[in-house]
Protein backbone atom coordinates (compact mmCIF):
# COMPACT_ATOMS: atom_id res chain seq x y z
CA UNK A 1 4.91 4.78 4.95
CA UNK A 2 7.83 6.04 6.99
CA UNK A 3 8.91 4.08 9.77
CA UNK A 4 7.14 4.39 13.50
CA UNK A 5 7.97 2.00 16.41
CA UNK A 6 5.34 -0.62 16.81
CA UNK A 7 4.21 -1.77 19.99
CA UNK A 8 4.30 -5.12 18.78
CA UNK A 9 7.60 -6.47 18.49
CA UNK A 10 8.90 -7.66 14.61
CA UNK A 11 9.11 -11.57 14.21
CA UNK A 12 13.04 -11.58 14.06
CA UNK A 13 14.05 -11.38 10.22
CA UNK A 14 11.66 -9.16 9.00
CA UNK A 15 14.28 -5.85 9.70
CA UNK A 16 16.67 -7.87 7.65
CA UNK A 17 14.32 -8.32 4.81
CA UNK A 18 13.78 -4.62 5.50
CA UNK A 19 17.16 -3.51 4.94
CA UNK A 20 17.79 -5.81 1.88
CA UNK A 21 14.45 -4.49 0.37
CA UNK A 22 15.64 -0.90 0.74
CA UNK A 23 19.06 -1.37 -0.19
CA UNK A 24 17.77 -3.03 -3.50
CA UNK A 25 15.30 0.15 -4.10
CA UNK A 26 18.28 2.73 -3.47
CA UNK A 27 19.89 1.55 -6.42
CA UNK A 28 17.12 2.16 -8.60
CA UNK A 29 17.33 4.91 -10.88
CA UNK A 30 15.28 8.00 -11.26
CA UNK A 31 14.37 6.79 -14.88
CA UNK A 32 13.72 3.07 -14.19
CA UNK A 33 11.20 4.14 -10.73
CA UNK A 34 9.49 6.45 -13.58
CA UNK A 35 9.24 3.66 -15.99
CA UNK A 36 7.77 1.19 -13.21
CA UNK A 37 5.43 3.92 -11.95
CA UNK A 38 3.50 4.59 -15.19
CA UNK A 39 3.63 0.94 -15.56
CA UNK A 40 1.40 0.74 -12.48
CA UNK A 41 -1.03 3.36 -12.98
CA UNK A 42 -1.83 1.44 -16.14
CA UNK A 43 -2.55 -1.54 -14.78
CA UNK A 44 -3.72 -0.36 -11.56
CA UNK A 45 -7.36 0.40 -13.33
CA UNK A 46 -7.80 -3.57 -14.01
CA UNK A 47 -8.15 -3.47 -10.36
CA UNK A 48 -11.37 -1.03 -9.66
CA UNK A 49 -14.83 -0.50 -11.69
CA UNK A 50 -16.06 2.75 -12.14
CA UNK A 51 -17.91 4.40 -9.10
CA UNK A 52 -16.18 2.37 -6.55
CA UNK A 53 -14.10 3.39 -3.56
CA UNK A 54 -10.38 2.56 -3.33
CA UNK A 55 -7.93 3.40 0.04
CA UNK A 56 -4.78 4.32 -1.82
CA UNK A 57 -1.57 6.08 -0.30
CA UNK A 58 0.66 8.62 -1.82
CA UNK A 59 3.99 6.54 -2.99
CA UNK A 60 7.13 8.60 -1.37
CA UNK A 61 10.98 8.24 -2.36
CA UNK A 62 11.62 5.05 -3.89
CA UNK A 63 8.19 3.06 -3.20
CA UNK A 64 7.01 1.99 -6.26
CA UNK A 65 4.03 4.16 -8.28
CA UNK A 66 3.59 7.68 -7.97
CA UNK A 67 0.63 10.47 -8.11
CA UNK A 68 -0.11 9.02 -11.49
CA UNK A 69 -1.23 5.84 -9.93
CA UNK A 70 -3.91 8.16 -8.26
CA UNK A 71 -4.82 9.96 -11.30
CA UNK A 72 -5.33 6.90 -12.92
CA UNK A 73 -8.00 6.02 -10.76
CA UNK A 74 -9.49 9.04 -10.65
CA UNK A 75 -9.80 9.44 -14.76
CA UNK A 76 -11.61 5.45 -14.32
CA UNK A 77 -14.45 6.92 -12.34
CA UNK A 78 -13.21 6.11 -8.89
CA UNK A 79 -13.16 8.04 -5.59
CA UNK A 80 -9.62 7.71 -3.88
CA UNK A 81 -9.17 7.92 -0.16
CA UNK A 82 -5.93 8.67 1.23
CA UNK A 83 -4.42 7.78 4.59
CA UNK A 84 -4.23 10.58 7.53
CA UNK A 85 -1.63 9.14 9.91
CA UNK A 86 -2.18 9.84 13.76
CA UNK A 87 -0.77 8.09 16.56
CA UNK A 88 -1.91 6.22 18.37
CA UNK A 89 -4.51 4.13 16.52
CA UNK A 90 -5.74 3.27 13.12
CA UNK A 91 -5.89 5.72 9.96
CA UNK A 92 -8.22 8.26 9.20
CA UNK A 93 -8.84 9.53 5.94
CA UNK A 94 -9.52 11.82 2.96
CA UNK A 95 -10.13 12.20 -0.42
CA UNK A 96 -7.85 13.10 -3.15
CA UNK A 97 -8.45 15.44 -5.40
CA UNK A 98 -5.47 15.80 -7.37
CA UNK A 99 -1.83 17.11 -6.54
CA UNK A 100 -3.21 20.58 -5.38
CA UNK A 101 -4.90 19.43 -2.76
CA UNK A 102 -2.30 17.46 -1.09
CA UNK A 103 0.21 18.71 1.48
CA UNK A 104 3.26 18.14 3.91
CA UNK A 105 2.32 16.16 6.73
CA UNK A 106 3.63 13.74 9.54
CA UNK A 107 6.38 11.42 8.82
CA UNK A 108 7.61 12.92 5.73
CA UNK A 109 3.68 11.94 4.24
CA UNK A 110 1.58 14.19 1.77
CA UNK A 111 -1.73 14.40 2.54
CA UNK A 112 -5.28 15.87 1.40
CA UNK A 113 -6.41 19.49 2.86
CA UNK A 114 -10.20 18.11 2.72
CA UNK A 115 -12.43 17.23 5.27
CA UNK A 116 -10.99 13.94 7.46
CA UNK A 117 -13.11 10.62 7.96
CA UNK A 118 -12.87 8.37 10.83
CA UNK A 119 -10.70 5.46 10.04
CA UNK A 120 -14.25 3.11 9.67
CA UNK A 121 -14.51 4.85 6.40
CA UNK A 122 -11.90 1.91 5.13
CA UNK A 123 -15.06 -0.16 5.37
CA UNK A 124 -16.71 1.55 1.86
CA UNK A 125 -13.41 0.78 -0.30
CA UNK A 126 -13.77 -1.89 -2.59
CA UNK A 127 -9.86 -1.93 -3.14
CA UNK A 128 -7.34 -1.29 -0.76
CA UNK A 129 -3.92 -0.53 -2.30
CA UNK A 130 -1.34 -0.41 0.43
CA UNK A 131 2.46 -0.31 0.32
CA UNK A 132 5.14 -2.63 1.04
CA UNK A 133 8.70 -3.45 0.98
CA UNK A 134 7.65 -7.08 -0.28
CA UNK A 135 4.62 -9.59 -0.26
CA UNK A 136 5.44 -13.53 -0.60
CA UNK A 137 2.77 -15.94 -2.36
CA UNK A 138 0.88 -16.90 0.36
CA UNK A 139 0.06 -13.05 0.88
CA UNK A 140 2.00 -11.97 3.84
CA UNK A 141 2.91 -8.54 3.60
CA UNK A 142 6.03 -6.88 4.78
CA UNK A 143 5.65 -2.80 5.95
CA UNK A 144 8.00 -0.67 7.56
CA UNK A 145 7.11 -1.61 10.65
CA UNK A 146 5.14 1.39 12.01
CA UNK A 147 1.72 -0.70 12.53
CA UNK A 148 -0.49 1.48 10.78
CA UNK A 149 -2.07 -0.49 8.80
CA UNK A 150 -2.30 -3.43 11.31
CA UNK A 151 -4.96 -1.44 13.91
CA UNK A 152 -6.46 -0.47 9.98
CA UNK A 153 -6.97 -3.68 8.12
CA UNK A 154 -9.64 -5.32 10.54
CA UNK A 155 -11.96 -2.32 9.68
CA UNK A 156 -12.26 -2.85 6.19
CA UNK A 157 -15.11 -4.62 4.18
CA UNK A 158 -14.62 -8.69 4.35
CA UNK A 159 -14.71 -8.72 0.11
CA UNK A 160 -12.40 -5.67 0.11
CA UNK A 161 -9.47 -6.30 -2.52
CA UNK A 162 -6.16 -5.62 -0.70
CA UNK A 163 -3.53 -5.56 -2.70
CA UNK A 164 -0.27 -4.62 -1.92
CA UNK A 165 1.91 -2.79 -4.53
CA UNK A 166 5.77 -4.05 -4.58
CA UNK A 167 8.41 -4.35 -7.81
CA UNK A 168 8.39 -7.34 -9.62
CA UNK A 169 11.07 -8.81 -7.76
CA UNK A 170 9.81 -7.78 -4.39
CA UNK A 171 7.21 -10.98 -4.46
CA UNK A 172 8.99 -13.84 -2.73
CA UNK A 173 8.48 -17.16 -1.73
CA UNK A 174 7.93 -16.68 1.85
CA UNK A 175 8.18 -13.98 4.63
CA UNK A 176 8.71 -13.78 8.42
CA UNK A 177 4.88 -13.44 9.91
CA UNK A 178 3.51 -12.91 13.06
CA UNK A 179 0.10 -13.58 14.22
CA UNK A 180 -1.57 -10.13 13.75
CA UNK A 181 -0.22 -9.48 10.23
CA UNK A 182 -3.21 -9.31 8.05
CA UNK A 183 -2.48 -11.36 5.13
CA UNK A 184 -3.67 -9.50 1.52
CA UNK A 185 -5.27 -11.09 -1.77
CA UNK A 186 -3.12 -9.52 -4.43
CA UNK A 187 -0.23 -8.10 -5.82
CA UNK A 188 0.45 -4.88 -8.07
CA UNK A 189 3.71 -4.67 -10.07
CA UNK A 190 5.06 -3.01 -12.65
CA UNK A 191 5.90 -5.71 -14.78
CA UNK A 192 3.72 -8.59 -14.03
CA UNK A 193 0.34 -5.98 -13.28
CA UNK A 194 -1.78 -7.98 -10.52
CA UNK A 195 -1.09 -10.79 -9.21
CA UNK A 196 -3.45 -13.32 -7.30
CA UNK A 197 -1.84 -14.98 -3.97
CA UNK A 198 -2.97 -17.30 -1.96
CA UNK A 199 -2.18 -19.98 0.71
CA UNK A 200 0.22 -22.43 0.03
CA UNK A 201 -0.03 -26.22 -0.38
CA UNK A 202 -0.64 -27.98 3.00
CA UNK A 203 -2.05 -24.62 5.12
């Protein structure tokens, strides 16, 4: 997602880890973000079962995965519901139906031409796939800082899967958080597929 001001001010560090994060991605080649992006719409199927709803996004520039994440999921069975960004307040949404459908949008976003649901429509995903500059173990999730996805999260189903999808390196040990980051249950990467966090010892 393209950066947005929040109304909620950043727990200082996390536009450092920000700017390392994106610095890193910058230098990654056209070939190797190819490479990682089929990776993940391979392994991105071990995360769904057939006839089940997953909130997905539409990767842009250098975030990892690409449409062929959401074909993926698509060819497994799934229906895919894609973000419609609209300030002020939580997403609404849409479902994909391939690369035709989408178009240019807010924010430098791609989005579907099909009919919009209200942003409670979160609540029928089984997965939620969401993007991220980095995740540590315990599951705190670093955006861009727009808040999207923080007036989003509290709408979706309690069992709901979120998993946020990073590069393999991207997972660290621990993160800046502040007290309305919703933490998320797993990790997708390229190399490593998902990857179960959790809270760490002593929390």
């Amino acid at each position: 997602m393209v950066n947005r001001v929040n109304t909620r001010p950043d727990t200082p560090g996390k536009q450092d880890w920000r700017a390392r994060v994106l610095a890193e991605r910058a230098t990654t080649s056209p070939a190797q973000h190819d490479s990682e992006a089929a990776h993940l719409a391979l392994h991105v199927v071990g995360l769904v079962t057939p006839r089940s709803t997953v909130c997905a996004y539409v990767p842009v520039g250098r975030e990892p995965g690409s449409l062929a994440m959401l074909d993926a999921l698509r060819h497994h069975g799934v229906q895919v519901l894609l973000p419609i960004a609209r300030d002020p307040g939580p997403l609404s949404w849409a479902a994909y139906d391939g690369p035709d459908t989408l178009v240019r949008a807010r924010y430098g976003l791609r989005e579907p031409v099909g009919p919009v649901q209200p942003p409670a429509a979160i609540g029928t995903a089984a997965v939620v796939l969401l993007p991220a500059l980095a995740v540590d173990r315990r599951g705190v999730r670093l955006g861009r800082g727009a808040g999207f996805y923080d007036r989003t999260l509290d709408l979706a189903a309690p069992d709901a899967l979120l998993v946020a999808v990073v590069r393999d390196g991207e997972i660290v040990d621990e993160l800046p958080e502040d007290p309305h980051d919703r933490r998320v249950d797993w990790a997708l990467t390229p190399g490593h597929g998902p990857v179960r966090l959790g809270t760490t010892a002593g929390e």
